[in-house]
C-alpha atoms as a PDB file:
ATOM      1  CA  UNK A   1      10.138  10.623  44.226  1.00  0.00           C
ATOM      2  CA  UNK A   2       7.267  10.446  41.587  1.00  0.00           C
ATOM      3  CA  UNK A   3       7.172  14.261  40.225  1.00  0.00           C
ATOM      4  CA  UNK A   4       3.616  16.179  39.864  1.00  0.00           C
ATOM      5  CA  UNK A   5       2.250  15.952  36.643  1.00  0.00           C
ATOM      6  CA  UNK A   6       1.955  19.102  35.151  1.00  0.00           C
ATOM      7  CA  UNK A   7      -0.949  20.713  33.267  1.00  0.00           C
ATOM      8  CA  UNK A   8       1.161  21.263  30.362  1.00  0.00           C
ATOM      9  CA  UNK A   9       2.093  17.495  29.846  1.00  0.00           C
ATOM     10  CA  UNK A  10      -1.583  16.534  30.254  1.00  0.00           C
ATOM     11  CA  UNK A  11      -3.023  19.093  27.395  1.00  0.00           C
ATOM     12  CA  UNK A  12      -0.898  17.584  24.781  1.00  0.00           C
ATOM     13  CA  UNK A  13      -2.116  13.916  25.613  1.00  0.00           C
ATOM     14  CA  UNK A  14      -5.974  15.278  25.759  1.00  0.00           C
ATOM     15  CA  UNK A  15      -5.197  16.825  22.291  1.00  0.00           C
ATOM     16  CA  UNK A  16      -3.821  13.696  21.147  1.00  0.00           C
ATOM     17  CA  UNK A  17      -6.776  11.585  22.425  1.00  0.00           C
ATOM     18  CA  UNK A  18      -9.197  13.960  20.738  1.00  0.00           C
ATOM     19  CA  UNK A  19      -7.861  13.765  17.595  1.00  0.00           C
ATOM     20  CA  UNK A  20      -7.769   9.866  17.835  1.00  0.00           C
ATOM     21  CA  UNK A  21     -11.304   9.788  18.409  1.00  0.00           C
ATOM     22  CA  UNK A  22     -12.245  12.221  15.655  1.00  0.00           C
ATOM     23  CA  UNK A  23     -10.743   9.493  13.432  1.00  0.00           C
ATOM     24  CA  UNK A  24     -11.896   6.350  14.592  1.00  0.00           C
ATOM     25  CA  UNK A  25     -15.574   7.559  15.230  1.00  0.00           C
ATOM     26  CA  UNK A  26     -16.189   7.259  11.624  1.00  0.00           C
ATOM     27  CA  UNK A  27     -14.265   3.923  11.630  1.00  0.00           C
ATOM     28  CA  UNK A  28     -16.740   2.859  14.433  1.00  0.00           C
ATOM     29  CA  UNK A  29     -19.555   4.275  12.990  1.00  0.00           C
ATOM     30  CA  UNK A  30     -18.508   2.089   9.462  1.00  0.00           C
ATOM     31  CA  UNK A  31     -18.142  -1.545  11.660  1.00  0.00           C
ATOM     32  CA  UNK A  32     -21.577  -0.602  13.694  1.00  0.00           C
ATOM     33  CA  UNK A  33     -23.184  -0.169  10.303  1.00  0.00           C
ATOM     34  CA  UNK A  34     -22.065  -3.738   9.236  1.00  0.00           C
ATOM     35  CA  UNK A  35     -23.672  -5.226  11.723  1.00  0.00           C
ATOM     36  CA  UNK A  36     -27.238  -3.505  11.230  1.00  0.00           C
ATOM     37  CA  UNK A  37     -29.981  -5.057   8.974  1.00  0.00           C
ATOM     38  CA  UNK A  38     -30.201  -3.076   5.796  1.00  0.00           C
ATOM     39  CA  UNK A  39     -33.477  -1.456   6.413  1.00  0.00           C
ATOM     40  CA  UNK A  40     -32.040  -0.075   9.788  1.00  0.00           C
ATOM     41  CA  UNK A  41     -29.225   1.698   7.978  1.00  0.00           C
ATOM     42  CA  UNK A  42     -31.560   2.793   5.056  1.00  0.00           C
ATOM     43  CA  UNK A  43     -33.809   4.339   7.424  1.00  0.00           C
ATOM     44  CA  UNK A  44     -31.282   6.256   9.218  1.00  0.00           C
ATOM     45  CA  UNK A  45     -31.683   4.698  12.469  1.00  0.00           C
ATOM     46  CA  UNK A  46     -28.199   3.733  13.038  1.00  0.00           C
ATOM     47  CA  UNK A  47     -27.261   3.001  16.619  1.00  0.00           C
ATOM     48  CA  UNK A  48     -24.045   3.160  18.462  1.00  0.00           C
ATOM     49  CA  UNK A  49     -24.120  -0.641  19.430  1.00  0.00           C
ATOM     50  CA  UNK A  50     -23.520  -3.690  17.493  1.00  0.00           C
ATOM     51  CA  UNK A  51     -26.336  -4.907  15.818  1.00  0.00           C
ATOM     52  CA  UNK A  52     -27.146  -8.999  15.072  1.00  0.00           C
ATOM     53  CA  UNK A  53     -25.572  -9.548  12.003  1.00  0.00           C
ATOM     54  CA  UNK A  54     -21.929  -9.190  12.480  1.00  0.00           C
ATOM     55  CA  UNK A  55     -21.166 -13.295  11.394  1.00  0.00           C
ATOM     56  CA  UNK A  56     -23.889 -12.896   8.639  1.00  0.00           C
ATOM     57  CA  UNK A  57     -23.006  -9.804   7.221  1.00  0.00           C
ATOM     58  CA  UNK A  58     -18.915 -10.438   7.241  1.00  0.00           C
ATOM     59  CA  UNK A  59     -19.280 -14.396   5.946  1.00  0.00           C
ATOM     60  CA  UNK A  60     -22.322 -13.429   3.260  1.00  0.00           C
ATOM     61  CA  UNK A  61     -19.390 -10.431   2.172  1.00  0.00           C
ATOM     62  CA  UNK A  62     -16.366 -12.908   2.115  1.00  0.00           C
ATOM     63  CA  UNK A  63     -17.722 -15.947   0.917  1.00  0.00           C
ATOM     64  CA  UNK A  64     -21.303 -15.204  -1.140  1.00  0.00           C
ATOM     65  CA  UNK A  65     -21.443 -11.661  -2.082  1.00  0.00           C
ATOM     66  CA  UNK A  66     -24.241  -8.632  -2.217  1.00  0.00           C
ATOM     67  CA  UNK A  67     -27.864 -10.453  -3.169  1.00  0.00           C
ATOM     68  CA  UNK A  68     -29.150  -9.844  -6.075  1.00  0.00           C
ATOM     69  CA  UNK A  69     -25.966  -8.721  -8.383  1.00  0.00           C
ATOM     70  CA  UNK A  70     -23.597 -11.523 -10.084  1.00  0.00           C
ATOM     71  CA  UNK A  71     -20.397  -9.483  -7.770  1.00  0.00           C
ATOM     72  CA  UNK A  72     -17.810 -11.729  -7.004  1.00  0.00           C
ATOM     73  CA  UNK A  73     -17.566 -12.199  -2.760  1.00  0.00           C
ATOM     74  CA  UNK A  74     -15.213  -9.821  -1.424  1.00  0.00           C
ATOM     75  CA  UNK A  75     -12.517 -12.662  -0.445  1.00  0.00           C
ATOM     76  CA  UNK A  76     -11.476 -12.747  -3.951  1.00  0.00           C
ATOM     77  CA  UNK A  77     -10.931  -9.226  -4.244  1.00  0.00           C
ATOM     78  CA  UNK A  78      -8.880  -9.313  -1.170  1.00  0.00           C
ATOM     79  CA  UNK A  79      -6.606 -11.506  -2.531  1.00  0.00           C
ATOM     80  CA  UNK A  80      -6.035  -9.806  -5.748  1.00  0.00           C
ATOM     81  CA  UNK A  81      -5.559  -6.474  -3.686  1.00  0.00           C
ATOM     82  CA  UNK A  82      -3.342  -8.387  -1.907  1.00  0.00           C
ATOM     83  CA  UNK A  83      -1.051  -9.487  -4.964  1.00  0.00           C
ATOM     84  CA  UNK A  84      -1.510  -6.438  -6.298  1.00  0.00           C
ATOM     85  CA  UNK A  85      -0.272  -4.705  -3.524  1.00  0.00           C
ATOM     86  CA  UNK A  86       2.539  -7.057  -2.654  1.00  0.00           C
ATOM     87  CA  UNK A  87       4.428  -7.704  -6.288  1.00  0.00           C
ATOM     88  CA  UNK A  88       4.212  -3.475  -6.729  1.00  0.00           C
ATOM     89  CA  UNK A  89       5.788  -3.121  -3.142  1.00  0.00           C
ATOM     90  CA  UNK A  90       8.806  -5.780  -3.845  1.00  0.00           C
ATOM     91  CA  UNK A  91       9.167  -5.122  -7.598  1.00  0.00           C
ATOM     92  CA  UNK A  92       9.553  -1.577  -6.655  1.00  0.00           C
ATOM     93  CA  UNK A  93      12.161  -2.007  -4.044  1.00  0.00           C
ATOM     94  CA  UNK A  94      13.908  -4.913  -6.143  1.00  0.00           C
ATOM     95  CA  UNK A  95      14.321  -2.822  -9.236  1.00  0.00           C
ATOM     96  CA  UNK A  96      15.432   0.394  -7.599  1.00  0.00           C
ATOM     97  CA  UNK A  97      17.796  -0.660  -5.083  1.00  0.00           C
ATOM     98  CA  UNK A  98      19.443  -2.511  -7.847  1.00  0.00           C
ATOM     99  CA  UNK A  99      19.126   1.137 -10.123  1.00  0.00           C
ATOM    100  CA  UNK A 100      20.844   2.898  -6.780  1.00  0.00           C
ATOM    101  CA  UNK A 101      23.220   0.249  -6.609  1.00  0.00           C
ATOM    102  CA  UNK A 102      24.600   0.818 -10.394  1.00  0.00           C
ATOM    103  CA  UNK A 103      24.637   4.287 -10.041  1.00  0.00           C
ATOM    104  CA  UNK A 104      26.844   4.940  -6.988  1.00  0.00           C
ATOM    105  CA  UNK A 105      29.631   1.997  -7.395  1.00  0.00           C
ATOM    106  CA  UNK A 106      29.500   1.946 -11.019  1.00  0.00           C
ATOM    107  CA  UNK A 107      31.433   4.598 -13.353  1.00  0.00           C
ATOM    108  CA  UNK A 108      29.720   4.426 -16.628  1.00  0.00           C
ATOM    109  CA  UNK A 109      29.223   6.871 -19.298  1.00  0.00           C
ATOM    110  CA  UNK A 110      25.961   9.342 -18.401  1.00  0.00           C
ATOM    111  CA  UNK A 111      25.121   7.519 -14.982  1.00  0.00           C
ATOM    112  CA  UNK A 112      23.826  10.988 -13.715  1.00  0.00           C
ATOM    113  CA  UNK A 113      21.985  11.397 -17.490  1.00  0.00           C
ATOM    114  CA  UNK A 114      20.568   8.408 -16.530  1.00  0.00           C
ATOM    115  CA  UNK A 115      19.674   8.800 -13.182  1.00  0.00           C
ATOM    116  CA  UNK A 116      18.601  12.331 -13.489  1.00  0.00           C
ATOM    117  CA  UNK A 117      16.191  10.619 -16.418  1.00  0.00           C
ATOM    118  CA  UNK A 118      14.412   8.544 -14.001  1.00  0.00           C
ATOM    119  CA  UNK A 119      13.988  10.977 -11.269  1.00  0.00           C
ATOM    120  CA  UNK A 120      12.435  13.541 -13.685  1.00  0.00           C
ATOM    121  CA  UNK A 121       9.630  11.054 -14.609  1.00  0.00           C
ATOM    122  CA  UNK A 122       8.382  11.995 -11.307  1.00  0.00           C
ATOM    123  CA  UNK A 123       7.125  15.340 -13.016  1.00  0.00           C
ATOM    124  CA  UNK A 124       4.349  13.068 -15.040  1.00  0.00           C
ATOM    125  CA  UNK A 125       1.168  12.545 -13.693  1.00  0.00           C
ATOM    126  CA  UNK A 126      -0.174   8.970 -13.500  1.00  0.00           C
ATOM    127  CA  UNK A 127      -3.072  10.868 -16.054  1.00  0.00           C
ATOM    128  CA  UNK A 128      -0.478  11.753 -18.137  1.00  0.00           C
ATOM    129  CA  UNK A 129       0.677   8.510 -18.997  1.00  0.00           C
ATOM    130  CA  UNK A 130      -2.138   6.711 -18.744  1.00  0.00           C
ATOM    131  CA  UNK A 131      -3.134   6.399 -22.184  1.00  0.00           C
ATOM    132  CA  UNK A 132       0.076   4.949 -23.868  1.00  0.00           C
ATOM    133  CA  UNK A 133       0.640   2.821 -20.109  1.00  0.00           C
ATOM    134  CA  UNK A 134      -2.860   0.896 -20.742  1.00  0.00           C
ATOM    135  CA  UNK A 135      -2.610   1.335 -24.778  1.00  0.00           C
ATOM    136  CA  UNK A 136       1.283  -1.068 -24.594  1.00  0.00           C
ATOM    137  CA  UNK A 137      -0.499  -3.408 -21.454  1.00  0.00           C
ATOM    138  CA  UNK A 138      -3.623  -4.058 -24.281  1.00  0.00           C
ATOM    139  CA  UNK A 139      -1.476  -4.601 -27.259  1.00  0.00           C
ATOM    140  CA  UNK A 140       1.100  -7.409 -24.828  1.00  0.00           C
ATOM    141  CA  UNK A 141      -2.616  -8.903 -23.950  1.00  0.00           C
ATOM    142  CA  UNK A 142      -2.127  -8.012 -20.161  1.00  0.00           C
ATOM    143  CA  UNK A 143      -5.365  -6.818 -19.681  1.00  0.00           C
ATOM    144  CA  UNK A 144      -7.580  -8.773 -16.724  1.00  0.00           C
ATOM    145  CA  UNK A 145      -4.274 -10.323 -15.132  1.00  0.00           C
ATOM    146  CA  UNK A 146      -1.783  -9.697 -12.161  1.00  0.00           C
ATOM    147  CA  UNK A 147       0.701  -9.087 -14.664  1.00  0.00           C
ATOM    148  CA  UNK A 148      -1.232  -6.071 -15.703  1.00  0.00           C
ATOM    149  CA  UNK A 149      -2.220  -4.803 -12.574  1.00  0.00           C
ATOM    150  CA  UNK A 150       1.647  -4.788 -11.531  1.00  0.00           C
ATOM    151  CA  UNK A 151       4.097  -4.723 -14.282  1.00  0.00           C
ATOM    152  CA  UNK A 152       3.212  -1.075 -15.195  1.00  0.00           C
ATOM    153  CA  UNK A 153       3.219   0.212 -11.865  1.00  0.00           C
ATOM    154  CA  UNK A 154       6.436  -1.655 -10.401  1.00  0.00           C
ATOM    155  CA  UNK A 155       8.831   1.023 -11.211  1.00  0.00           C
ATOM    156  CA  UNK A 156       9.588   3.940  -8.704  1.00  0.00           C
ATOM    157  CA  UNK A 157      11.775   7.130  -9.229  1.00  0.00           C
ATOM    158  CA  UNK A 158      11.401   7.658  -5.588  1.00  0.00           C
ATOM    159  CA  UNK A 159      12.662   4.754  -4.169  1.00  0.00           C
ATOM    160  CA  UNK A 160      15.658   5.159  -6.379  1.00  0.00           C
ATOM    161  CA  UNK A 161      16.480   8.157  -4.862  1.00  0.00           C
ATOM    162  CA  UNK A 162      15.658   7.000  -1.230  1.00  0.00           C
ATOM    163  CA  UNK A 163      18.376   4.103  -1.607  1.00  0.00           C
ATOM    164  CA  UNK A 164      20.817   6.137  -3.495  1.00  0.00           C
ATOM    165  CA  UNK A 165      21.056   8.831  -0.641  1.00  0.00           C
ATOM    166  CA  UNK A 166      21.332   5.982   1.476  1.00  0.00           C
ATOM    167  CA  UNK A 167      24.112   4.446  -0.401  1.00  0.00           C
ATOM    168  CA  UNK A 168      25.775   7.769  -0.508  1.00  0.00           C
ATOM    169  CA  UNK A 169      26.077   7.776   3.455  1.00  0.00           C
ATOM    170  CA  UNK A 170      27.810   4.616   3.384  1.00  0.00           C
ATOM    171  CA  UNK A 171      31.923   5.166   4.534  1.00  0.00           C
ATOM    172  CA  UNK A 172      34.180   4.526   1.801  1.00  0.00           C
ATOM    173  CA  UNK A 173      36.202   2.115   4.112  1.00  0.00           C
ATOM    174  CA  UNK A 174      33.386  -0.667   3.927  1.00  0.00           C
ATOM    175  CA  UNK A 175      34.114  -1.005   0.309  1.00  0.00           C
ATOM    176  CA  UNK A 176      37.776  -0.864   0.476  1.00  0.00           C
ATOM    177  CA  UNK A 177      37.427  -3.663   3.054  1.00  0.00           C
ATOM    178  CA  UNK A 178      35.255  -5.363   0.892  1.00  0.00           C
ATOM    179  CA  UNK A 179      37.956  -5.454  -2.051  1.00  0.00           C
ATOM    180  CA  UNK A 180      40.550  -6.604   0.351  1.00  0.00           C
ATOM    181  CA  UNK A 181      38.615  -9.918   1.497  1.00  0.00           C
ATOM    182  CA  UNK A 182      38.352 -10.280  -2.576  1.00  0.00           C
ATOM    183  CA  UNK A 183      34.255  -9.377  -2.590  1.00  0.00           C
ATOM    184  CA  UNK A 184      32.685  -9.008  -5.667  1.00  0.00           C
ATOM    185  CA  UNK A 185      30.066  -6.518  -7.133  1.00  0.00           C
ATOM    186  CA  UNK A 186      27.346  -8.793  -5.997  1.00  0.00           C
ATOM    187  CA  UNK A 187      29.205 -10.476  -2.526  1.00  0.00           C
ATOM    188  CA  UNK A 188      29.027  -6.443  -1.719  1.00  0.00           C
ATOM    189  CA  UNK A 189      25.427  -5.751  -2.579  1.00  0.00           C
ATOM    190  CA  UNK A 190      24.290  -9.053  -0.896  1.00  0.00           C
ATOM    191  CA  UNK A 191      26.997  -9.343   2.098  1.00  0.00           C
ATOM    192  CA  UNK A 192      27.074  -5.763   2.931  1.00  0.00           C
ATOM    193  CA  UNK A 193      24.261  -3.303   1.582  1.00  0.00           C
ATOM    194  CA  UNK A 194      21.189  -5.488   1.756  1.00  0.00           C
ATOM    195  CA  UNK A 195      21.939  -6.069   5.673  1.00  0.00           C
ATOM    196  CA  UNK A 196      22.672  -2.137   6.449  1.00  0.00           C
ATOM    197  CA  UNK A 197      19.342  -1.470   3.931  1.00  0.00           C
ATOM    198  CA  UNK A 198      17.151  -3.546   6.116  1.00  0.00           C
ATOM    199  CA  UNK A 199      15.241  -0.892   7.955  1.00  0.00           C
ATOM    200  CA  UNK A 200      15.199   1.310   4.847  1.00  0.00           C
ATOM    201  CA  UNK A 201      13.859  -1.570   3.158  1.00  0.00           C
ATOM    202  CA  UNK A 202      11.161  -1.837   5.520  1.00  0.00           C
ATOM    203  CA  UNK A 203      10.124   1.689   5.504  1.00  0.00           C
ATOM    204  CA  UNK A 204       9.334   1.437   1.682  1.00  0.00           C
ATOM    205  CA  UNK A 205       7.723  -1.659   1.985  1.00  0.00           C
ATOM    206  CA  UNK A 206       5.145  -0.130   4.536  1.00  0.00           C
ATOM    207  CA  UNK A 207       4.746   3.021   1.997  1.00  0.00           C
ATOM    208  CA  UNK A 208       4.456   1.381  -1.378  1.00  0.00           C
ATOM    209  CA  UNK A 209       2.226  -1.663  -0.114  1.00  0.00           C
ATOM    210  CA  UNK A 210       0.217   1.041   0.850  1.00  0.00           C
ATOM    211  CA  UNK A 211       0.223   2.504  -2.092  1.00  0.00           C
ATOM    212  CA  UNK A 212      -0.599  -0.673  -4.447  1.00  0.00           C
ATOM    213  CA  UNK A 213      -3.137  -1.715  -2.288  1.00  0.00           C
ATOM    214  CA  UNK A 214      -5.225   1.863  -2.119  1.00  0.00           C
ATOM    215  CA  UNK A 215      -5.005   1.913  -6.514  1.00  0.00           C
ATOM    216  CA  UNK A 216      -8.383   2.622  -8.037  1.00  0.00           C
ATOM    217  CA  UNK A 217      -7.631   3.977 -11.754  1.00  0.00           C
ATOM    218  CA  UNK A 218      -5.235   1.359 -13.104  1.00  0.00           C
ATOM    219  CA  UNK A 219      -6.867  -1.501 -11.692  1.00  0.00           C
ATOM    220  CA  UNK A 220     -10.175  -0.066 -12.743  1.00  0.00           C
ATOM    221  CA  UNK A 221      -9.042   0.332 -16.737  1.00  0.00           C
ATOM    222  CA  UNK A 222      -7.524  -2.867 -16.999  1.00  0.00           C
ATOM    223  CA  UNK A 223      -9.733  -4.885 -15.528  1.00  0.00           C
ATOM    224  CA  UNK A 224     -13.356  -5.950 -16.927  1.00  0.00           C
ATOM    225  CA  UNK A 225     -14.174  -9.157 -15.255  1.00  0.00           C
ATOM    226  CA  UNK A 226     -15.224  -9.116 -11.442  1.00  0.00           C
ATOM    227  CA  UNK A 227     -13.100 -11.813 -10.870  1.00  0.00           C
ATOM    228  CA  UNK A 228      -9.905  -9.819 -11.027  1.00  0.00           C
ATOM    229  CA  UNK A 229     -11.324  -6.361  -9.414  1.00  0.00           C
ATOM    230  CA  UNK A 230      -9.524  -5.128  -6.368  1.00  0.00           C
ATOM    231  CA  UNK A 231     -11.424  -4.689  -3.120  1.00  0.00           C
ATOM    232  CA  UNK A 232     -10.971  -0.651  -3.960  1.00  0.00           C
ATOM    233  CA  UNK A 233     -12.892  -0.780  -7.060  1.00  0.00           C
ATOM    234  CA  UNK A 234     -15.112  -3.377  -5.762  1.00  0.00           C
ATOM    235  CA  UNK A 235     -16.515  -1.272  -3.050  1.00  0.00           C
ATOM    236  CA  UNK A 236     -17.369   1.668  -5.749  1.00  0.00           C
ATOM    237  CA  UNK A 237     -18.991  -1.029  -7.702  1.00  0.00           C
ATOM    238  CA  UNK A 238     -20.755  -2.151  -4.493  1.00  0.00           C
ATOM    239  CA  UNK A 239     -22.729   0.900  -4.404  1.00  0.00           C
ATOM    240  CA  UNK A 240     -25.737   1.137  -6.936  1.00  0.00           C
ATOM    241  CA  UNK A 241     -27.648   3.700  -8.359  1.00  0.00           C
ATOM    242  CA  UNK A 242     -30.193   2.090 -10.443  1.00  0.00           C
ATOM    243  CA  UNK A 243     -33.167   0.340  -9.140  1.00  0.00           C
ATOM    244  CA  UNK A 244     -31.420  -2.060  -6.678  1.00  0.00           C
ATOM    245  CA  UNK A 245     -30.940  -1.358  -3.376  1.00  0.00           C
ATOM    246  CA  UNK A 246     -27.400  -0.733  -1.875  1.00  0.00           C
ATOM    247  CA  UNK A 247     -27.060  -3.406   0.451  1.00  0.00           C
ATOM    248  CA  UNK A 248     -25.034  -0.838   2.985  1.00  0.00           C
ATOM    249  CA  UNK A 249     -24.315  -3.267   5.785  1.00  0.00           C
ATOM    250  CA  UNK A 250     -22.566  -5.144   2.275  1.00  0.00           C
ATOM    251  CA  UNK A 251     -20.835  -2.435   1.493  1.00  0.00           C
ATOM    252  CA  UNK A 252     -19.729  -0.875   4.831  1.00  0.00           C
ATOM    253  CA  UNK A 253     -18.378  -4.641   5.672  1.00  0.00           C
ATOM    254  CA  UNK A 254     -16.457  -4.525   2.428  1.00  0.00           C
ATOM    255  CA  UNK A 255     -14.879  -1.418   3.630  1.00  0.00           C
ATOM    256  CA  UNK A 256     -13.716  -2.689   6.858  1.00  0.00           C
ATOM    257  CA  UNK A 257     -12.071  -5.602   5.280  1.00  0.00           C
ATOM    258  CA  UNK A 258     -10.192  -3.012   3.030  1.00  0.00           C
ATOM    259  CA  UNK A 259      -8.657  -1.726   5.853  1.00  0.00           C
ATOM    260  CA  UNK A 260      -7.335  -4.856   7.437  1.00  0.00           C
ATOM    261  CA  UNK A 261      -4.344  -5.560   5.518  1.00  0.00           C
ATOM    262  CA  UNK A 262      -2.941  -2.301   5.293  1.00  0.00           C
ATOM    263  CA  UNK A 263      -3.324  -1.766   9.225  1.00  0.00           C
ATOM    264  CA  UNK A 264      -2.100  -5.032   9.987  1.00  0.00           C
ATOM    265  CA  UNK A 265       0.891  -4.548   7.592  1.00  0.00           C
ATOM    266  CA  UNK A 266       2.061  -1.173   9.320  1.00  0.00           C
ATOM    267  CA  UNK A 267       0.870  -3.144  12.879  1.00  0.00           C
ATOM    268  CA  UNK A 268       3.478  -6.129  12.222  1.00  0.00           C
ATOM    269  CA  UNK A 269       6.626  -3.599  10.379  1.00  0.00           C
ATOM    270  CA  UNK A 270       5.981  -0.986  13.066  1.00  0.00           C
ATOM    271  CA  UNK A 271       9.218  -0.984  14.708  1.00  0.00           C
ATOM    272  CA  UNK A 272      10.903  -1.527  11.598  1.00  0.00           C
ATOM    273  CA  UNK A 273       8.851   0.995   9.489  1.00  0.00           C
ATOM    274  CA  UNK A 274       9.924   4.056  12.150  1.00  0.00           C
ATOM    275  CA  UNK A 275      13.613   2.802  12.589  1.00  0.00           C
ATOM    276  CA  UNK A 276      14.530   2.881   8.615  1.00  0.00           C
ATOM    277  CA  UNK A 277      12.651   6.773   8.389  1.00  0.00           C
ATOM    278  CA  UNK A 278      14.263   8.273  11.652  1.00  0.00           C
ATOM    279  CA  UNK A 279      17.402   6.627  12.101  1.00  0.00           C
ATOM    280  CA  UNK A 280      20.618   8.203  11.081  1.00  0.00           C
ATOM    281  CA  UNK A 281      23.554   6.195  12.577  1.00  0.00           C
ATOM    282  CA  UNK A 282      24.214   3.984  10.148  1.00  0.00           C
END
């Protein structure tokens, strides 16, 4: 027997579809625009249908770039978001579930000085330590490479503490059975941790890919050359206010190709990204 649906199950689903729309309107509205001629959008005439340039505008963005300016196209600056993006997301996660690692299974001297070290760095400000960060990247001659627009960002107090609670949580007897089958240090961190850290793993890599890929400060201080801008920076670039024109339907198609990695990164890890910050049975 199918059961009457009742009004109070429907309100929360009519909330819920409200609020969707409220967000994607202006996503809408930001794809509609990149199909418009320029003097359409300049105008104010905007429609709520596609216009004629949708190839035109999206392969003159990727491939050629705005008219007029010496800007890169917009496919390079995808890829060095993407880089970008990518080496912060799996340097971060390398380096601190390696940091967790030491300091739950190893007994050194100050291992909770040390810990308690990086997890108070999260107190400074990126503008805090953006001076002497850029001032040691210029003097190493990092400037206007991927080494510069990662190295000094790949570190992450967070994440340490993420994988060491995690660690924590782990029963004592998976160790004890580890030492019995004659398992190393590093036959337990490969064998046993990095399979039960999967989903956790995941989760992190959502955030922090995220997080590179939405950077606008760093990338914007160490780089000079449009070759090596970030689709972020590129799109502030993108937007003139001299004598030239903005070339909207340019810069509105740059900002829908900004969002495609990102979505499609939290699209594919989905199932993995909710599993690793929900489940607790481990």
């Amino acid at each position: 027997m199918v059961e009457r649906r009742r009004l109070g199950d429907v309100f929360p689903h009519l909330i819920l579809l409200v609020g969707v729309a409220v967000v994607a309107f202006p996503v809408y509205l930001c794809f509609i625009g990149s199909t418009l001629p320029q003097d359409v959008i300049a105008n104010g005439q905007m429609t709520l249908a596609p216009g004629p340039l949708l190839f035109d505008t999206y392969w003159r963005t990727l491939f050629v770039g705005p008219s007029g300016t010496t800007r890169d196209p917009v496919g390079g600056m995808l890829v060095n978001s993407f880089v970008m993006a990518a080496v912060i997301a799996l340097g971060k996660i390398a380096i601190s579930i390696v940091s967790a690692y030491a300091v739950v299974y190893f007994k050194f001297p100050f291992r909770m000085v040390a810990f308690w070290m990086i997890f108070l760095t999260l107190m400074l400000p990126v503008e805090v330590r953006i001076y002497p960060t850029y001032k040691i990247a210029s003097d190493l001659g990092l400037l206007n490479s991927y080494a510069g627009l990662t190295l000094p960002l790949i570190a992450s107090a967070t994440a340490t503490l993420f994988f060491r609670q995690f660690f924590m949580t782990i029963p004592d007897e998976l160790i004890e059975a580890s030492k019995l089958d004659r398992a190393g240090p590093f036959r337990f961190f490969c064998d046993t941790l990095l399979p039960l850290s999967r989903t956790n793993i995941a989760a992190l890599f959502v955030i922090l890919f995220i997080y590179g890929w939405n950077q606008y400060l760093w990338p914007l201080l160490i780089t000079n050359r449009d070759d090596m801008q970030t689709i972020v920076v590129g799109i502030k670039k993108m937007i003139v206010t001299a004598d030239a024109l903005t070339e909207w339907n340019v810069v509105l198609a740059t900002a829908m190709l900004a969002m495609l990695p990102p979505v499609a990164v939290v699209i594919v890890m989905q199932r993995w990204f909710v599993k690793g910050l929900v489940e607790t049975e481990k």
